[in-house]
PDB file of N, CA and C in Angstrom:
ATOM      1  N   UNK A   1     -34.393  20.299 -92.385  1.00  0.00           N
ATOM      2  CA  UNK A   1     -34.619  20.456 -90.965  1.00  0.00           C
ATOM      3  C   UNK A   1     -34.016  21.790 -90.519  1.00  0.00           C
ATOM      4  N   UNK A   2     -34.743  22.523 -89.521  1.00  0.00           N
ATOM      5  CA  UNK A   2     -34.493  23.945 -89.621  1.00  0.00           C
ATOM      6  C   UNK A   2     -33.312  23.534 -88.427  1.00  0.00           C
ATOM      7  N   UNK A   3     -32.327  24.650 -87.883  1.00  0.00           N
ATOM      8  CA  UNK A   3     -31.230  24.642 -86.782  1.00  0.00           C
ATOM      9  C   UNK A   3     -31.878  25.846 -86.066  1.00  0.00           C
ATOM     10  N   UNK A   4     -31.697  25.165 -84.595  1.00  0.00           N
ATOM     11  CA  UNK A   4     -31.831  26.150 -83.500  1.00  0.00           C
ATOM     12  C   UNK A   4     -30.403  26.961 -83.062  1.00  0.00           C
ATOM     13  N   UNK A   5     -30.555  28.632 -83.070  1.00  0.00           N
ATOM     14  CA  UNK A   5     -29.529  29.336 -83.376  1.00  0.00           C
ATOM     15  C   UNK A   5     -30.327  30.349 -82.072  1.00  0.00           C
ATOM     16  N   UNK A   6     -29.618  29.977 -80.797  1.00  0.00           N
ATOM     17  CA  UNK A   6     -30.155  30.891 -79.572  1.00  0.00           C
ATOM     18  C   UNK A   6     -29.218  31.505 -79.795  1.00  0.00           C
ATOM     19  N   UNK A   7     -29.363  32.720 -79.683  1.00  0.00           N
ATOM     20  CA  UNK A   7     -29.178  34.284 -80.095  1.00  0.00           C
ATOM     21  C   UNK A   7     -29.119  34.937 -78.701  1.00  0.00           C
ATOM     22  N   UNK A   8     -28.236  35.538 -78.505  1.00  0.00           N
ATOM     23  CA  UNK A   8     -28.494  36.693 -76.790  1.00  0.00           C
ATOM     24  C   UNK A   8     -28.329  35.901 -75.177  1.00  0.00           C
ATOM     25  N   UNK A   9     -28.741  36.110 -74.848  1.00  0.00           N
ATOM     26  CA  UNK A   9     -28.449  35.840 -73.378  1.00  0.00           C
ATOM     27  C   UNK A   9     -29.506  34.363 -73.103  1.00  0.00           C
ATOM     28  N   UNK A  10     -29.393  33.753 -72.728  1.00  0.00           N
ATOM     29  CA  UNK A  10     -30.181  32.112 -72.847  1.00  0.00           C
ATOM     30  C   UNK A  10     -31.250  32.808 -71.331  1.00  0.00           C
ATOM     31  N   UNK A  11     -30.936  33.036 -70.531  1.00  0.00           N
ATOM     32  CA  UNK A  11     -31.490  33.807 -69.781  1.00  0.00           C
ATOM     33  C   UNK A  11     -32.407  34.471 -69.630  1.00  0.00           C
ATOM     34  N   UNK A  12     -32.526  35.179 -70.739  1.00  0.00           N
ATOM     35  CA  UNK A  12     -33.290  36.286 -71.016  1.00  0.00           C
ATOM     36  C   UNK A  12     -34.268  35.238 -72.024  1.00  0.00           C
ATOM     37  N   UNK A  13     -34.127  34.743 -73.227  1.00  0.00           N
ATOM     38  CA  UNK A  13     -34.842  33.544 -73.231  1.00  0.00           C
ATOM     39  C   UNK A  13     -35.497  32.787 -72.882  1.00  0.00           C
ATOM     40  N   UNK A  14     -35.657  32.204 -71.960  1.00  0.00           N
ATOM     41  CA  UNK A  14     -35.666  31.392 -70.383  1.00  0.00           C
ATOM     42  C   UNK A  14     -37.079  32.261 -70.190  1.00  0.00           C
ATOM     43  N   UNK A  15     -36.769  33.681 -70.057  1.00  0.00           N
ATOM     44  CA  UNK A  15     -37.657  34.381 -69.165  1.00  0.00           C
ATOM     45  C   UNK A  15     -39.078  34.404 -70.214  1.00  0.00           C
ATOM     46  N   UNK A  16     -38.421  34.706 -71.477  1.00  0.00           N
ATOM     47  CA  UNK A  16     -39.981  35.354 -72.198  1.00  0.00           C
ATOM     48  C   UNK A  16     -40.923  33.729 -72.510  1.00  0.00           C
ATOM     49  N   UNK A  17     -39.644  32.496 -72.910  1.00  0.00           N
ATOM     50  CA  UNK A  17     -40.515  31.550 -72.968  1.00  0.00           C
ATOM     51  C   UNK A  17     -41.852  31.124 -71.841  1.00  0.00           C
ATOM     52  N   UNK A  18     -41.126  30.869 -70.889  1.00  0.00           N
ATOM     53  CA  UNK A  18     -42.094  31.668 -69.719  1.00  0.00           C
ATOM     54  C   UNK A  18     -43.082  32.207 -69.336  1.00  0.00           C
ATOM     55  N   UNK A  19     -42.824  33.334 -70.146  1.00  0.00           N
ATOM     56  CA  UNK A  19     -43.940  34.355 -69.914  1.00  0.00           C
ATOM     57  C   UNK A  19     -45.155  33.746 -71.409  1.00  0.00           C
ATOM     58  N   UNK A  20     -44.669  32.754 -72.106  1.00  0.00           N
ATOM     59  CA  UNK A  20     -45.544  32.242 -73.179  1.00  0.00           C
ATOM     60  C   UNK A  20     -46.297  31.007 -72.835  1.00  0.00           C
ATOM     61  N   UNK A  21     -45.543  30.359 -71.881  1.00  0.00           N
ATOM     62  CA  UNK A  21     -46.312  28.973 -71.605  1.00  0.00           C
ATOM     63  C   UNK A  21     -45.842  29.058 -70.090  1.00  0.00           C
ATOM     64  N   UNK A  22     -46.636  29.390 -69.192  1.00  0.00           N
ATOM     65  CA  UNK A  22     -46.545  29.425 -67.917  1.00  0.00           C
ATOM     66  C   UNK A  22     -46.398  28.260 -67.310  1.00  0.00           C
ATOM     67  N   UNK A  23     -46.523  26.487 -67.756  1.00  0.00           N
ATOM     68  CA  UNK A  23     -46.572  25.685 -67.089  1.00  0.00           C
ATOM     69  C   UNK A  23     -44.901  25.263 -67.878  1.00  0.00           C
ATOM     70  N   UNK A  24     -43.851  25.635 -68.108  1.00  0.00           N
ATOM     71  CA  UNK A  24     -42.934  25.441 -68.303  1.00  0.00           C
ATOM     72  C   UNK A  24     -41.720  25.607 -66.942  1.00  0.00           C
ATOM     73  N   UNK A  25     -41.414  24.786 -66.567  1.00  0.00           N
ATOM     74  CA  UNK A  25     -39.958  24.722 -65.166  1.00  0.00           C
ATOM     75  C   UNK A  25     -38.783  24.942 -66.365  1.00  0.00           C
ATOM     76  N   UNK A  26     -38.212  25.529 -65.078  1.00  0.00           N
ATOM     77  CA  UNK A  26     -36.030  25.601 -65.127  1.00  0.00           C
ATOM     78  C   UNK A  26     -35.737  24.541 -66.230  1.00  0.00           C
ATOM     79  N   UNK A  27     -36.347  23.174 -65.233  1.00  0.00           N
ATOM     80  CA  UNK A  27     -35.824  21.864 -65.884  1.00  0.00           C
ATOM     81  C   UNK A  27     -36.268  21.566 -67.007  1.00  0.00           C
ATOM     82  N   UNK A  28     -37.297  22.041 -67.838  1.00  0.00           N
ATOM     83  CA  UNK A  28     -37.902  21.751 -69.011  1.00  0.00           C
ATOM     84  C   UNK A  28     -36.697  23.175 -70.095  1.00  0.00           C
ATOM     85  N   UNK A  29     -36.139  24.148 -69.648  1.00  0.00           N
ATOM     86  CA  UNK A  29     -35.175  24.944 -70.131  1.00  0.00           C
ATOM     87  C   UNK A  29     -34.163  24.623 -70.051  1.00  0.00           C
ATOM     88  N   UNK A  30     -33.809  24.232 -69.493  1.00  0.00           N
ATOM     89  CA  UNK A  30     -32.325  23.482 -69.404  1.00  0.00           C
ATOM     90  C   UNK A  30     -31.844  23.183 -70.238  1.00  0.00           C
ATOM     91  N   UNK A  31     -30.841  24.453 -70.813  1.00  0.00           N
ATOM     92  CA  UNK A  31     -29.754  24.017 -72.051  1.00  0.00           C
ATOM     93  C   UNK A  31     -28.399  23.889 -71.585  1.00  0.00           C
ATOM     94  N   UNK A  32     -27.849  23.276 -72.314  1.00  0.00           N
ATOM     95  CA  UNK A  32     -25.849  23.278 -72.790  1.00  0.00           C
ATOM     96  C   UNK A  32     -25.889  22.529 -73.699  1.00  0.00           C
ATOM     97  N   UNK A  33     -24.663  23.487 -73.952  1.00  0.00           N
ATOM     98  CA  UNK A  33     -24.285  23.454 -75.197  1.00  0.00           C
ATOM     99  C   UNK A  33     -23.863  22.110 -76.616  1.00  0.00           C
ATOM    100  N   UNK A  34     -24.170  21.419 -77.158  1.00  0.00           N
ATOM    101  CA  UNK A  34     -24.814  20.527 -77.897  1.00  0.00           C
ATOM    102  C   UNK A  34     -26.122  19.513 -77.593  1.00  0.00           C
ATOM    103  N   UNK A  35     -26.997  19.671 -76.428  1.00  0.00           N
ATOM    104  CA  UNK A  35     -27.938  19.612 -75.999  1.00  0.00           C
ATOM    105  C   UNK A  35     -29.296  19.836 -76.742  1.00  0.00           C
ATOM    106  N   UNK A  36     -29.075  20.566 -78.094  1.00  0.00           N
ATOM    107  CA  UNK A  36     -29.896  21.492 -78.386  1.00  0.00           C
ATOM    108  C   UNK A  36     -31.401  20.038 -78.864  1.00  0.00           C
ATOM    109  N   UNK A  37     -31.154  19.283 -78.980  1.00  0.00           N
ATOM    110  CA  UNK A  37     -32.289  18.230 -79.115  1.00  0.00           C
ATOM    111  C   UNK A  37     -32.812  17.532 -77.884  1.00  0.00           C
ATOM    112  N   UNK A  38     -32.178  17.125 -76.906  1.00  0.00           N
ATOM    113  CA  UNK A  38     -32.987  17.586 -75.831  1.00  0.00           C
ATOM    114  C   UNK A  38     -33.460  18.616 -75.082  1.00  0.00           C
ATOM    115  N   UNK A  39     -32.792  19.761 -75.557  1.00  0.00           N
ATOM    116  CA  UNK A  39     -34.158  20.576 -75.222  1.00  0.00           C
ATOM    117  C   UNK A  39     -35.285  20.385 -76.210  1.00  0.00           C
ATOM    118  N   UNK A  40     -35.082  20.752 -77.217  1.00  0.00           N
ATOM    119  CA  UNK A  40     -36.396  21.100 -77.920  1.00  0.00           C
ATOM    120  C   UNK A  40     -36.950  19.437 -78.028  1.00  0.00           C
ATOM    121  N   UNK A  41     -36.922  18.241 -77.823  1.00  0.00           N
ATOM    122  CA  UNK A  41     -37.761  17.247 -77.024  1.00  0.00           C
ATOM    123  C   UNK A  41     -38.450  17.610 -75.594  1.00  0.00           C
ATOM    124  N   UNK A  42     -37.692  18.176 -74.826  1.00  0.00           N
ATOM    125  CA  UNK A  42     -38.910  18.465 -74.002  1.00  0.00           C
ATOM    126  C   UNK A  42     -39.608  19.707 -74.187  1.00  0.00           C
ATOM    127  N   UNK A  43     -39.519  20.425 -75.051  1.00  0.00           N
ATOM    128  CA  UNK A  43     -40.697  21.377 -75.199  1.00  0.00           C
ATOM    129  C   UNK A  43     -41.679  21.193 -76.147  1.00  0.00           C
ATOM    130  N   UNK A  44     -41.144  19.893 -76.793  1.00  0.00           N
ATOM    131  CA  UNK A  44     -42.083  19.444 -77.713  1.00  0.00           C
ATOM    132  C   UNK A  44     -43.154  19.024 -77.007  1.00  0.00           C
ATOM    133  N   UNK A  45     -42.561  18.283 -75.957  1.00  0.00           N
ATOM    134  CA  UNK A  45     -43.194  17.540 -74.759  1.00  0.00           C
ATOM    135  C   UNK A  45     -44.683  18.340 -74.307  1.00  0.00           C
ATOM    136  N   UNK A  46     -43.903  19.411 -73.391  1.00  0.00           N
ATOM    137  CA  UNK A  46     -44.395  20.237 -73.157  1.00  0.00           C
ATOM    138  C   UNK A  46     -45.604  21.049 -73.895  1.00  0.00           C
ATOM    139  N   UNK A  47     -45.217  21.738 -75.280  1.00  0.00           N
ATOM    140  CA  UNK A  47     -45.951  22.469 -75.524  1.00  0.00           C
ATOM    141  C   UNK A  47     -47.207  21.561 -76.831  1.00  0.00           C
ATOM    142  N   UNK A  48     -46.745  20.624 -77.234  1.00  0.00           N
ATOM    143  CA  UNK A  48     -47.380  19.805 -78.213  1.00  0.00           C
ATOM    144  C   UNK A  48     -46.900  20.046 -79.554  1.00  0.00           C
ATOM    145  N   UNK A  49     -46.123  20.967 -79.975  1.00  0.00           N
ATOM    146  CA  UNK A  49     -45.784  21.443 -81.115  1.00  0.00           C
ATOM    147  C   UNK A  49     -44.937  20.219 -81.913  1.00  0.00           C
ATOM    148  N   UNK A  50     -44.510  20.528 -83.077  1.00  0.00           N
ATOM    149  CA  UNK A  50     -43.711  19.789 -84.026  1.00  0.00           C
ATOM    150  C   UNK A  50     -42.206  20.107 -83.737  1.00  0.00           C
ATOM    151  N   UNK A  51     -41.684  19.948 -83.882  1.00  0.00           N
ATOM    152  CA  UNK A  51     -40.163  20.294 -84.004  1.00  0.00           C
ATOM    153  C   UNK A  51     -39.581  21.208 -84.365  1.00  0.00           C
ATOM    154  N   UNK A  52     -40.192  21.560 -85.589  1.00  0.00           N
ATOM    155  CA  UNK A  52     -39.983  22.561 -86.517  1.00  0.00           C
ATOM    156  C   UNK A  52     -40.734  24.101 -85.803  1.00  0.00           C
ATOM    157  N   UNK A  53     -42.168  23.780 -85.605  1.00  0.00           N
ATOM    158  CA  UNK A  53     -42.587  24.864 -84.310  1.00  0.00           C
ATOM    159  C   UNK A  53     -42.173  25.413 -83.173  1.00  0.00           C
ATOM    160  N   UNK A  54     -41.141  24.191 -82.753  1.00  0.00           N
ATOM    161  CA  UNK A  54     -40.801  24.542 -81.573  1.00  0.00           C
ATOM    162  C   UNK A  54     -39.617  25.367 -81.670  1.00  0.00           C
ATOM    163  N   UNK A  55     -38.590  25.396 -82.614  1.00  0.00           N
ATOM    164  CA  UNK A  55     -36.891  25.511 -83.104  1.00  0.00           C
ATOM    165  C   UNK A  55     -37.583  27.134 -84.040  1.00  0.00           C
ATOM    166  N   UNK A  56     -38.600  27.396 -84.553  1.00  0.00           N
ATOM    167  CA  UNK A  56     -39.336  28.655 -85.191  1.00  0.00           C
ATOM    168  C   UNK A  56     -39.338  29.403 -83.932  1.00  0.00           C
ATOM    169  N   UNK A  57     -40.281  28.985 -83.131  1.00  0.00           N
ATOM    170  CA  UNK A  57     -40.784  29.799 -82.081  1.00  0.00           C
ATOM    171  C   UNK A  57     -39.386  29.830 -81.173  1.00  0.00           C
ATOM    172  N   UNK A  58     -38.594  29.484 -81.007  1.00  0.00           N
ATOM    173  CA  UNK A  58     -37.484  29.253 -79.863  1.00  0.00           C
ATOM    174  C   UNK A  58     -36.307  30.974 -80.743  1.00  0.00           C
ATOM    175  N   UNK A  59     -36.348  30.765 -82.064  1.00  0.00           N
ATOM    176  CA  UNK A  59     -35.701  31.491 -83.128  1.00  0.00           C
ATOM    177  C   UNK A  59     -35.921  32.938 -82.838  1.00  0.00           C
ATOM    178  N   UNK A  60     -37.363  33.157 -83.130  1.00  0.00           N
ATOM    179  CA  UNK A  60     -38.126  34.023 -82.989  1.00  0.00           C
ATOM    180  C   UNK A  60     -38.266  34.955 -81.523  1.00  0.00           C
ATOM    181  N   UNK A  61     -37.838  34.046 -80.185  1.00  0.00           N
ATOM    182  CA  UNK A  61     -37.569  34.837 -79.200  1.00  0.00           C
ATOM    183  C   UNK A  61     -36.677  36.161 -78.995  1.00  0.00           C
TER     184      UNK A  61
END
């Protein structure tokens, strides 16, 4: 199972995811810190992806 390793400003994050899936809210971003599985449950939510897609693509920002 891959680990989500947000890198840089969560913020700045926040913004480009955003700019990738426009029907994404605040509240669907909403991290702290050991949280990291509910977030990426609701963007699973959200975007339809696997887990593993979602924690790639989240990496990759």
């Amino acid at each position: 199972m891959s680990n989500l390793k947000l890198k840089g400003n969560w913020n700045e994050l926040k913004g480009k995811a955003k700019q990738q899936y426009a029907d994404l809210t605040d509240d669907d971003l909403l991290y702290e810190e050991g949280q990291e599985d509910e977030l990426i449950g609701r963007l699973q939510k959200k975007t339809g992806k696997a887990r593993d897609e979602v924690v790639n693509w989240l990496n990759s920002l």
